[in-house]
PDB file of N, CA and C in Angstrom:
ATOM      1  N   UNK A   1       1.443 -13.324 -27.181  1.00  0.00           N
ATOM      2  CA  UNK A   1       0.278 -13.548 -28.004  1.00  0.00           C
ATOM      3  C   UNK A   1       0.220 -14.992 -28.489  1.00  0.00           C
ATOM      4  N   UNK A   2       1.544 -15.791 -28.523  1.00  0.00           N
ATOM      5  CA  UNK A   2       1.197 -17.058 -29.107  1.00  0.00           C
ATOM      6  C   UNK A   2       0.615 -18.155 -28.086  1.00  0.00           C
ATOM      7  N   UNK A   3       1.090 -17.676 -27.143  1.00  0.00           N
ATOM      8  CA  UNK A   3       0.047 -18.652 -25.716  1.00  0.00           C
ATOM      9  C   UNK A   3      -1.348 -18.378 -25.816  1.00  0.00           C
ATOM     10  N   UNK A   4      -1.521 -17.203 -25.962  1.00  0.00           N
ATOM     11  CA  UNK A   4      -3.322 -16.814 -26.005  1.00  0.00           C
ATOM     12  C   UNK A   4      -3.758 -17.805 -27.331  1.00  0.00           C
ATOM     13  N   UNK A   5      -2.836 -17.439 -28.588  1.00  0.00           N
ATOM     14  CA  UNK A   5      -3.672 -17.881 -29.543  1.00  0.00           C
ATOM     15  C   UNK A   5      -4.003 -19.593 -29.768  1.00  0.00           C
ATOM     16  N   UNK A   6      -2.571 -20.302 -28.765  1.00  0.00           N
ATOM     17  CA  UNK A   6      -2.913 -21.822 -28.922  1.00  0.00           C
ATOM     18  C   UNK A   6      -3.845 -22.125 -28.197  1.00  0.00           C
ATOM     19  N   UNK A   7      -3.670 -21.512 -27.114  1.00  0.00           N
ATOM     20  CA  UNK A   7      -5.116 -21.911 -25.536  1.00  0.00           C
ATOM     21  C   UNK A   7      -6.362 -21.395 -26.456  1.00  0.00           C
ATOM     22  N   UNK A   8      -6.586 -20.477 -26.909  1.00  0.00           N
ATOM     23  CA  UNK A   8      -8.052 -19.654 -27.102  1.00  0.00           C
ATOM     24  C   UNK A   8      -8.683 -19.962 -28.644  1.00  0.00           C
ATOM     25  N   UNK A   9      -8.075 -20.423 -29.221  1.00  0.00           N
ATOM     26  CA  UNK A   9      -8.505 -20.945 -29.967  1.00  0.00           C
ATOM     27  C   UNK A   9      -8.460 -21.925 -30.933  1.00  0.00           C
ATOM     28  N   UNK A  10      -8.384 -22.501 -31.891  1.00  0.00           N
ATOM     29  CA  UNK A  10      -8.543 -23.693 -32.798  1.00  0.00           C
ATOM     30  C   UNK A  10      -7.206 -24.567 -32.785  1.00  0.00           C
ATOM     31  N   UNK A  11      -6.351 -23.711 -32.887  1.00  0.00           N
ATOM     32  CA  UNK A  11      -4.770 -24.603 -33.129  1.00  0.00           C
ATOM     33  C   UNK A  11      -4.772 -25.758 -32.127  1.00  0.00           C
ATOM     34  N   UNK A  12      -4.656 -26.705 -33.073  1.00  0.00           N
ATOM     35  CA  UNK A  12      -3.912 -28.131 -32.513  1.00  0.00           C
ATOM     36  C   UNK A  12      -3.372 -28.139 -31.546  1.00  0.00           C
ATOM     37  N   UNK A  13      -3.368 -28.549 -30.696  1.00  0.00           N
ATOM     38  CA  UNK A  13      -1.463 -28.909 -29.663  1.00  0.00           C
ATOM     39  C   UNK A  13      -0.993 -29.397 -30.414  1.00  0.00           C
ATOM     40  N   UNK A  14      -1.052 -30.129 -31.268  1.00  0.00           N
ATOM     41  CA  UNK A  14       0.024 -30.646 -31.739  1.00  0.00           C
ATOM     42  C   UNK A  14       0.993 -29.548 -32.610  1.00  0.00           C
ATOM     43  N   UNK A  15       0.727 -28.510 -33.227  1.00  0.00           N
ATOM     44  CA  UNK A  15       1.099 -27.504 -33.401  1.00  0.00           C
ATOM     45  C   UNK A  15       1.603 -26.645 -32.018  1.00  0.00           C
ATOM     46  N   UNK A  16       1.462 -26.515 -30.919  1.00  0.00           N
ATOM     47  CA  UNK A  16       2.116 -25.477 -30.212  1.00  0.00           C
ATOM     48  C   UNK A  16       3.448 -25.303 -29.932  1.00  0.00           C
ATOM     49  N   UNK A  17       4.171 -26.946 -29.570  1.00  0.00           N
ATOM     50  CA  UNK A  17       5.532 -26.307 -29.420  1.00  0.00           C
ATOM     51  C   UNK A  17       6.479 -26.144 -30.826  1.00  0.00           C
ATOM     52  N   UNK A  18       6.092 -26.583 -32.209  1.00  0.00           N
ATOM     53  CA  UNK A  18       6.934 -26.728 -32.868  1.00  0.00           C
ATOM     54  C   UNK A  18       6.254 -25.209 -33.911  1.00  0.00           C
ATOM     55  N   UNK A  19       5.120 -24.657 -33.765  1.00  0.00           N
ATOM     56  CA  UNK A  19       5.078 -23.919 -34.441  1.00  0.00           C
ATOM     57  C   UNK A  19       4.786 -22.050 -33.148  1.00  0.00           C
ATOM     58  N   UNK A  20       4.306 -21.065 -33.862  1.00  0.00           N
ATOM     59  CA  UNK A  20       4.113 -19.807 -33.137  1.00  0.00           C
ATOM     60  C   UNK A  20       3.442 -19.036 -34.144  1.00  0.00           C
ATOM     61  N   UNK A  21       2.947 -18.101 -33.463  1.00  0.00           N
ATOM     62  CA  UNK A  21       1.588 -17.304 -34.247  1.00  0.00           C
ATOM     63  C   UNK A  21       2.096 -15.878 -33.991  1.00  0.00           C
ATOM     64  N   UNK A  22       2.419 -15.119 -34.479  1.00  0.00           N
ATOM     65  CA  UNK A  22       2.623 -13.360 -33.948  1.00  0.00           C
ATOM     66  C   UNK A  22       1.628 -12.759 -34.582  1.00  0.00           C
ATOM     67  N   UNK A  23       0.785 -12.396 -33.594  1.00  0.00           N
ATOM     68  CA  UNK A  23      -0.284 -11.308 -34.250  1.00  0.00           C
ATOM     69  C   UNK A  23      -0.357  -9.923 -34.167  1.00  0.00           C
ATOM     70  N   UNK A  24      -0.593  -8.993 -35.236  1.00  0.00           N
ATOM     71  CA  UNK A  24      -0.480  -7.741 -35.353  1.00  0.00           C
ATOM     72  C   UNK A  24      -2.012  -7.303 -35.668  1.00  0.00           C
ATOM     73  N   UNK A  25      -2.708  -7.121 -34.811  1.00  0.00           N
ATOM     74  CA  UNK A  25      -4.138  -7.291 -34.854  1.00  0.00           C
ATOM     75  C   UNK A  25      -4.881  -5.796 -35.745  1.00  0.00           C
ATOM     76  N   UNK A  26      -3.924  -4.849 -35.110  1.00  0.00           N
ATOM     77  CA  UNK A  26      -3.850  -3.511 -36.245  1.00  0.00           C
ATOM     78  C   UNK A  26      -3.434  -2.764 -37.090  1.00  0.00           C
ATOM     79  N   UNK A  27      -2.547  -4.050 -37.683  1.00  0.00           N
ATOM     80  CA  UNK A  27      -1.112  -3.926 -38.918  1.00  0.00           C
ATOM     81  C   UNK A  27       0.388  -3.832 -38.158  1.00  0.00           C
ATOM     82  N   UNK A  28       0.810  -3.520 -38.825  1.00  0.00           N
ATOM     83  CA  UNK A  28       2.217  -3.274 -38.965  1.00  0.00           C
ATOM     84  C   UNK A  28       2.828  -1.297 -37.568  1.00  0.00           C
ATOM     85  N   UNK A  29       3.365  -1.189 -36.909  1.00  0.00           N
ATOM     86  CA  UNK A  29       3.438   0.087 -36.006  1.00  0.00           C
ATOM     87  C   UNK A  29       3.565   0.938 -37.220  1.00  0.00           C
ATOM     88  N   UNK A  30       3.069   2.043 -36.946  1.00  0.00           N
ATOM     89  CA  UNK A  30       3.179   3.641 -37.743  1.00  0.00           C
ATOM     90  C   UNK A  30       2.475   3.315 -39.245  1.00  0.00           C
ATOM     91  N   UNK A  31       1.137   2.526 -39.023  1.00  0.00           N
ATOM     92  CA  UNK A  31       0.875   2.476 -40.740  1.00  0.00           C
ATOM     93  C   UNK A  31      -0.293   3.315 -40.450  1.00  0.00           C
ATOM     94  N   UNK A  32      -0.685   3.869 -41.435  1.00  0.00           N
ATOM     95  CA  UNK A  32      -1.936   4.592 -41.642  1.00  0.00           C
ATOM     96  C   UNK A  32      -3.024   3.939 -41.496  1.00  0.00           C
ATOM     97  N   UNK A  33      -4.054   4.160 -41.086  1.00  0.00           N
ATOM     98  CA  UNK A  33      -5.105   3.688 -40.774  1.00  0.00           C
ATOM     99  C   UNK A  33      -6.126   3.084 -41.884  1.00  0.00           C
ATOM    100  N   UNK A  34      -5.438   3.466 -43.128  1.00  0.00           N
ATOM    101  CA  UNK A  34      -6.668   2.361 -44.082  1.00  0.00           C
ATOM    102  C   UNK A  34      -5.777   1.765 -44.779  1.00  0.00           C
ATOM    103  N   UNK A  35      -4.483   1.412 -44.152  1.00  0.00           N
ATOM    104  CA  UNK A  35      -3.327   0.433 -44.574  1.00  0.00           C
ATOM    105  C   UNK A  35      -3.230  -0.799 -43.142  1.00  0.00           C
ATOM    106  N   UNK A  36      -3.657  -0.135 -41.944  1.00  0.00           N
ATOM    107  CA  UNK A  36      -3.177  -1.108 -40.890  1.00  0.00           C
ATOM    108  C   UNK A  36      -4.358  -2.021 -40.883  1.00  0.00           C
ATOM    109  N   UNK A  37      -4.349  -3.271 -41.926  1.00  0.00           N
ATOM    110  CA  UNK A  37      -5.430  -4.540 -41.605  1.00  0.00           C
ATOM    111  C   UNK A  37      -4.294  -5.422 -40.996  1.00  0.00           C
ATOM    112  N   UNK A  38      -5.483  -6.233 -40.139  1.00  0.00           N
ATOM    113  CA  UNK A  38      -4.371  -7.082 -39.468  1.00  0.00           C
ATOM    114  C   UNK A  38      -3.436  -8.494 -40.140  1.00  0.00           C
ATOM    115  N   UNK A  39      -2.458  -8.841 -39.391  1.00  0.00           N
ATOM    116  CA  UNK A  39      -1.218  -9.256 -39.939  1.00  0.00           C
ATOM    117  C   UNK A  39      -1.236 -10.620 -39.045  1.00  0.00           C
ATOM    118  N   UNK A  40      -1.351 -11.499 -39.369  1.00  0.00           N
ATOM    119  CA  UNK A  40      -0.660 -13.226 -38.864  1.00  0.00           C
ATOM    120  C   UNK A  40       0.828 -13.398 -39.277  1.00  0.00           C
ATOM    121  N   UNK A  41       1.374 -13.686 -38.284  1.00  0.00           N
ATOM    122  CA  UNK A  41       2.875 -14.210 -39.084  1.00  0.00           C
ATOM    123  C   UNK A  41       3.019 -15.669 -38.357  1.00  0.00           C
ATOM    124  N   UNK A  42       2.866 -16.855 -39.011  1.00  0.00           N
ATOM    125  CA  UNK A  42       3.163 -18.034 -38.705  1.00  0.00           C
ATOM    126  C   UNK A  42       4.744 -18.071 -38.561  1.00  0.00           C
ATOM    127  N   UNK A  43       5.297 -18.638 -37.409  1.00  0.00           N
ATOM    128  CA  UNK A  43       6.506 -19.136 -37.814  1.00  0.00           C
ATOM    129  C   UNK A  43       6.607 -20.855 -36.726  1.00  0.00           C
ATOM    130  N   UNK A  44       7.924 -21.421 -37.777  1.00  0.00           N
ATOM    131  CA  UNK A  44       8.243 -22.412 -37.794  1.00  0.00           C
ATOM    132  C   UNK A  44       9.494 -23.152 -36.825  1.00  0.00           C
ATOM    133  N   UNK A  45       9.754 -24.020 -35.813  1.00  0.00           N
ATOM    134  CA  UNK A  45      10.674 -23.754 -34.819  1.00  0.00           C
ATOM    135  C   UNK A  45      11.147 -25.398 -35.625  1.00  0.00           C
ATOM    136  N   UNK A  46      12.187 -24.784 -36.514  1.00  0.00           N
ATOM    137  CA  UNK A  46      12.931 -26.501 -36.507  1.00  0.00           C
ATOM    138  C   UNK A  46      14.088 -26.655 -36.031  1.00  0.00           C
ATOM    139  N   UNK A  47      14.914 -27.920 -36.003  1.00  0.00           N
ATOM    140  CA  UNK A  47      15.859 -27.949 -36.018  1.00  0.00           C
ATOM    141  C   UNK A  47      16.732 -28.732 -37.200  1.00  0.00           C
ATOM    142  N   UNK A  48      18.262 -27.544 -37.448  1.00  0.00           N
ATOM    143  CA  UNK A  48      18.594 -27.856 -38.184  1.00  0.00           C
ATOM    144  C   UNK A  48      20.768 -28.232 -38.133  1.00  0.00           C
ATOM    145  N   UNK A  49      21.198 -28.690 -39.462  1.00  0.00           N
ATOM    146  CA  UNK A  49      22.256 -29.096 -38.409  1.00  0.00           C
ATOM    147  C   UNK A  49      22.990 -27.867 -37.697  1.00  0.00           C
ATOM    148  N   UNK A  50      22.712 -26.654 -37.816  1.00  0.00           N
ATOM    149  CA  UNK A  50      23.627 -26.091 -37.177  1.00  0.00           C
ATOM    150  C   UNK A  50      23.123 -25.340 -35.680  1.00  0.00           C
ATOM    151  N   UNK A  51      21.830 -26.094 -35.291  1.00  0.00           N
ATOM    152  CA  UNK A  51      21.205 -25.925 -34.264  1.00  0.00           C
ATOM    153  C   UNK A  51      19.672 -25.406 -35.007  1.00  0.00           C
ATOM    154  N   UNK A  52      19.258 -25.159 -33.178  1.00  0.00           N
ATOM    155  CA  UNK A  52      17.665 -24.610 -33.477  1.00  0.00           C
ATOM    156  C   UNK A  52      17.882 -23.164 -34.455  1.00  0.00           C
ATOM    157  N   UNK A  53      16.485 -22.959 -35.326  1.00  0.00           N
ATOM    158  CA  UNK A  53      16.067 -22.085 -36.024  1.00  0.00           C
ATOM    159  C   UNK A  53      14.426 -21.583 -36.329  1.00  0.00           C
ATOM    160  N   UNK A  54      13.980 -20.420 -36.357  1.00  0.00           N
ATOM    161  CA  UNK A  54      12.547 -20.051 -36.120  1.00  0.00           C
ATOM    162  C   UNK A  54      12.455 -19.725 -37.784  1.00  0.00           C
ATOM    163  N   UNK A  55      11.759 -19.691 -38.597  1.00  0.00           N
ATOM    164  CA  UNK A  55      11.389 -19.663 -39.940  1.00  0.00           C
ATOM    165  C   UNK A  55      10.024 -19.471 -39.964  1.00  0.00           C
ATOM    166  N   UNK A  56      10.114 -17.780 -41.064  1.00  0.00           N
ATOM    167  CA  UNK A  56       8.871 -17.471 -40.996  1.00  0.00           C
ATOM    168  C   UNK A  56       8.228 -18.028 -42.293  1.00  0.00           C
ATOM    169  N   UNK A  57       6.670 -18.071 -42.032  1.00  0.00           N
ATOM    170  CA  UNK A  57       5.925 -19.060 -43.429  1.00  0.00           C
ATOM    171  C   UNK A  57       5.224 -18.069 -44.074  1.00  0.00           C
ATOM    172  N   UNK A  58       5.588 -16.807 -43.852  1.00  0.00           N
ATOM    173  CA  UNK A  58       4.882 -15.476 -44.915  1.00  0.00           C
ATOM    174  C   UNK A  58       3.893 -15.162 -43.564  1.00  0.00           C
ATOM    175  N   UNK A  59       3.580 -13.641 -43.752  1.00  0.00           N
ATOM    176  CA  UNK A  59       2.217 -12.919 -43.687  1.00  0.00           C
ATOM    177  C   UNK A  59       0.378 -13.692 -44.202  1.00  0.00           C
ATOM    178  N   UNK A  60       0.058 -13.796 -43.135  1.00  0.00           N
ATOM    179  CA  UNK A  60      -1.255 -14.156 -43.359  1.00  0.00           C
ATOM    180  C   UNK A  60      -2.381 -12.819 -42.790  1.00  0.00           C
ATOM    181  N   UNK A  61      -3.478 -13.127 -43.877  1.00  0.00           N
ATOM    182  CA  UNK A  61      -4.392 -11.731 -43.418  1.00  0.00           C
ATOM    183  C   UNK A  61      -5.172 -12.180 -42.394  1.00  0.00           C
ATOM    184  N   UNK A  62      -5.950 -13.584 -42.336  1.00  0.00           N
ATOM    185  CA  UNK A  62      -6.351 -13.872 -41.175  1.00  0.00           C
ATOM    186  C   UNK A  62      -5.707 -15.570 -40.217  1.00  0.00           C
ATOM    187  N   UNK A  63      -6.385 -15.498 -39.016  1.00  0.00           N
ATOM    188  CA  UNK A  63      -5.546 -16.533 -38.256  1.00  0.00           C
ATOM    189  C   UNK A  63      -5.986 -17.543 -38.546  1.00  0.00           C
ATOM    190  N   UNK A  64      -7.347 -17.830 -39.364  1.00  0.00           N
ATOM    191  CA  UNK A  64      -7.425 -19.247 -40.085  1.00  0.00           C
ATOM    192  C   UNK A  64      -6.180 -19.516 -41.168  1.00  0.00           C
ATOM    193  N   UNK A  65      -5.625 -18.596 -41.341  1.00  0.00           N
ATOM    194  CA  UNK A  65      -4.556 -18.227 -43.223  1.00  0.00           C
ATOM    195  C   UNK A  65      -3.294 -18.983 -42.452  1.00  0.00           C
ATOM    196  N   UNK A  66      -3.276 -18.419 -41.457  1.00  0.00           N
ATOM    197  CA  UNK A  66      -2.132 -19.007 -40.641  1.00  0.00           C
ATOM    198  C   UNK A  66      -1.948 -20.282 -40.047  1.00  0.00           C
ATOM    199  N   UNK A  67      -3.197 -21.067 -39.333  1.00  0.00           N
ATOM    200  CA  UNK A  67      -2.958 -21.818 -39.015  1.00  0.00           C
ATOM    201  C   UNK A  67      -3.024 -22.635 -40.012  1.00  0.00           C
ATOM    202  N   UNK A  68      -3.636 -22.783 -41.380  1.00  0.00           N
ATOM    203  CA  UNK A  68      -3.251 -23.271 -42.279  1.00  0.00           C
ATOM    204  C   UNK A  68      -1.944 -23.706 -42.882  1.00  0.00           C
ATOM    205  N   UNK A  69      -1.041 -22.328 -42.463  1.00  0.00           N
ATOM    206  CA  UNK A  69       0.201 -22.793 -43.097  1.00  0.00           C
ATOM    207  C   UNK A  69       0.905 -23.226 -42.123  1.00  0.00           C
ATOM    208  N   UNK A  70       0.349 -23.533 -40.459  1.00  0.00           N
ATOM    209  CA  UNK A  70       0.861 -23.973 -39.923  1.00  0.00           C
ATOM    210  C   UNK A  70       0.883 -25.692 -40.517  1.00  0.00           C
ATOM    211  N   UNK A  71      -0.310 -26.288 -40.508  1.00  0.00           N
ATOM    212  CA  UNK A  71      -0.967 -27.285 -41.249  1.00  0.00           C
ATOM    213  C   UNK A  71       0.128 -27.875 -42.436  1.00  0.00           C
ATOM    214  N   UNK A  72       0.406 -27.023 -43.156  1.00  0.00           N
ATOM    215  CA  UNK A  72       0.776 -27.436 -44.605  1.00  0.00           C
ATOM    216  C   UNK A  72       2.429 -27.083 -44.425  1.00  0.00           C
ATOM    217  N   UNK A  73       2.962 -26.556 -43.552  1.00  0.00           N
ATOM    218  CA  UNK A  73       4.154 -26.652 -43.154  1.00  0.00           C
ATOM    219  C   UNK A  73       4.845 -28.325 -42.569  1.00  0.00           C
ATOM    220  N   UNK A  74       3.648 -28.624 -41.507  1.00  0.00           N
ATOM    221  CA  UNK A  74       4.090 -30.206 -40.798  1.00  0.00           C
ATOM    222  C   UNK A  74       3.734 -31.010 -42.369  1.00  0.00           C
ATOM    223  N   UNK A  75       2.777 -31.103 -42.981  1.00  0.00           N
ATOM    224  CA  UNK A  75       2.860 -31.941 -43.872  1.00  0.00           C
ATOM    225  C   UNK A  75       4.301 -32.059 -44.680  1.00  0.00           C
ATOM    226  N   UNK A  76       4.866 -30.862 -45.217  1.00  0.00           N
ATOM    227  CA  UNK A  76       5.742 -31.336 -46.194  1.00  0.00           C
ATOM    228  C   UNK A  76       6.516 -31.810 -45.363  1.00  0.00           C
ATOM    229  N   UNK A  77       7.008 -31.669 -43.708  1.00  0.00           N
ATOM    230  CA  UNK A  77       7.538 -32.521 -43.336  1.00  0.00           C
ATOM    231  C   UNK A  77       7.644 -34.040 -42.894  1.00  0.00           C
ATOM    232  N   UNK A  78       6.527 -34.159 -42.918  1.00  0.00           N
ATOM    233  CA  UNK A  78       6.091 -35.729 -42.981  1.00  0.00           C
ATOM    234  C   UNK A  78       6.487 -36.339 -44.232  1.00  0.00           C
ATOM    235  N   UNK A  79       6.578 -35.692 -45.501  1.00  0.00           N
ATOM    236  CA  UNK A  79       6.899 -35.821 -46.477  1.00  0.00           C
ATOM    237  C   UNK A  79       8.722 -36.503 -46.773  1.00  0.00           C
ATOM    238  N   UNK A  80       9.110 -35.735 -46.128  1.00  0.00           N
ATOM    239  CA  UNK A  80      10.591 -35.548 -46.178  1.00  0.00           C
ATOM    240  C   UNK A  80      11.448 -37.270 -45.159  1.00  0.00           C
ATOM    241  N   UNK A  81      10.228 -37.625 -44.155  1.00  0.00           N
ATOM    242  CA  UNK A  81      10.646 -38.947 -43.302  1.00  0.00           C
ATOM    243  C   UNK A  81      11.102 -39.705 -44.032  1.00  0.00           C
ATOM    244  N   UNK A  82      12.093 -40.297 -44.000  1.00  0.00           N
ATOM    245  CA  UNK A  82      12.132 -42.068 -44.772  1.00  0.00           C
ATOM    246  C   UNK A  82      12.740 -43.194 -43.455  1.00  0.00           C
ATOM    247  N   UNK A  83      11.575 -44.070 -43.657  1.00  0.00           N
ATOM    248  CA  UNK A  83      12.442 -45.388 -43.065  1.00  0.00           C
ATOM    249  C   UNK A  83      13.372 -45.701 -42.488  1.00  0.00           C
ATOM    250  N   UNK A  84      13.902 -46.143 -41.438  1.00  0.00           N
ATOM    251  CA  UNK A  84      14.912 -46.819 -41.010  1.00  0.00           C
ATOM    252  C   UNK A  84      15.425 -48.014 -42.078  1.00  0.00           C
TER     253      UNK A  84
END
């Protein structure tokens, strides 16, 4: 689902390899039907010192919610750069 969602719609490339989208388009498996709204889960592919790691950025209700926090995820890391 995260190939469909970078090709098909809005997300950046510049977002595709460092971030991922899991969509649960009819909730969560075995939820009741006026509980299963759908589910975005942004996650985050960094690296850290003890190697690569995927980090999720919370549940979003829709995939604008998500790519948002895809958005506001790279910022605080731009944040964090300093200088040579």
């Amino acid at each position: 689902m995260s190939i469909y969602v970078a090709r098909y719609t809005r997300l950046h490339p510049r977002l595709w390899a460092p971030y991922s989208i899991t969509a649960y388009p009819h909730g969560f498996h075995d939820w009741p039907g006026d509980l299963a709204y759908p589910v975005w889960t942004p996650n985050a592919r960094i690296i850290t010192p003890r190697g690569a790691a995927s980090i999720p950025l919370g549940d979003c209700a829709t995939l604008d919610a998500a790519i948002e926090a895809c958005w506001a995820h790279l910022a605080t890391l731009d944040q964090d750069i300093t200088p040579c």
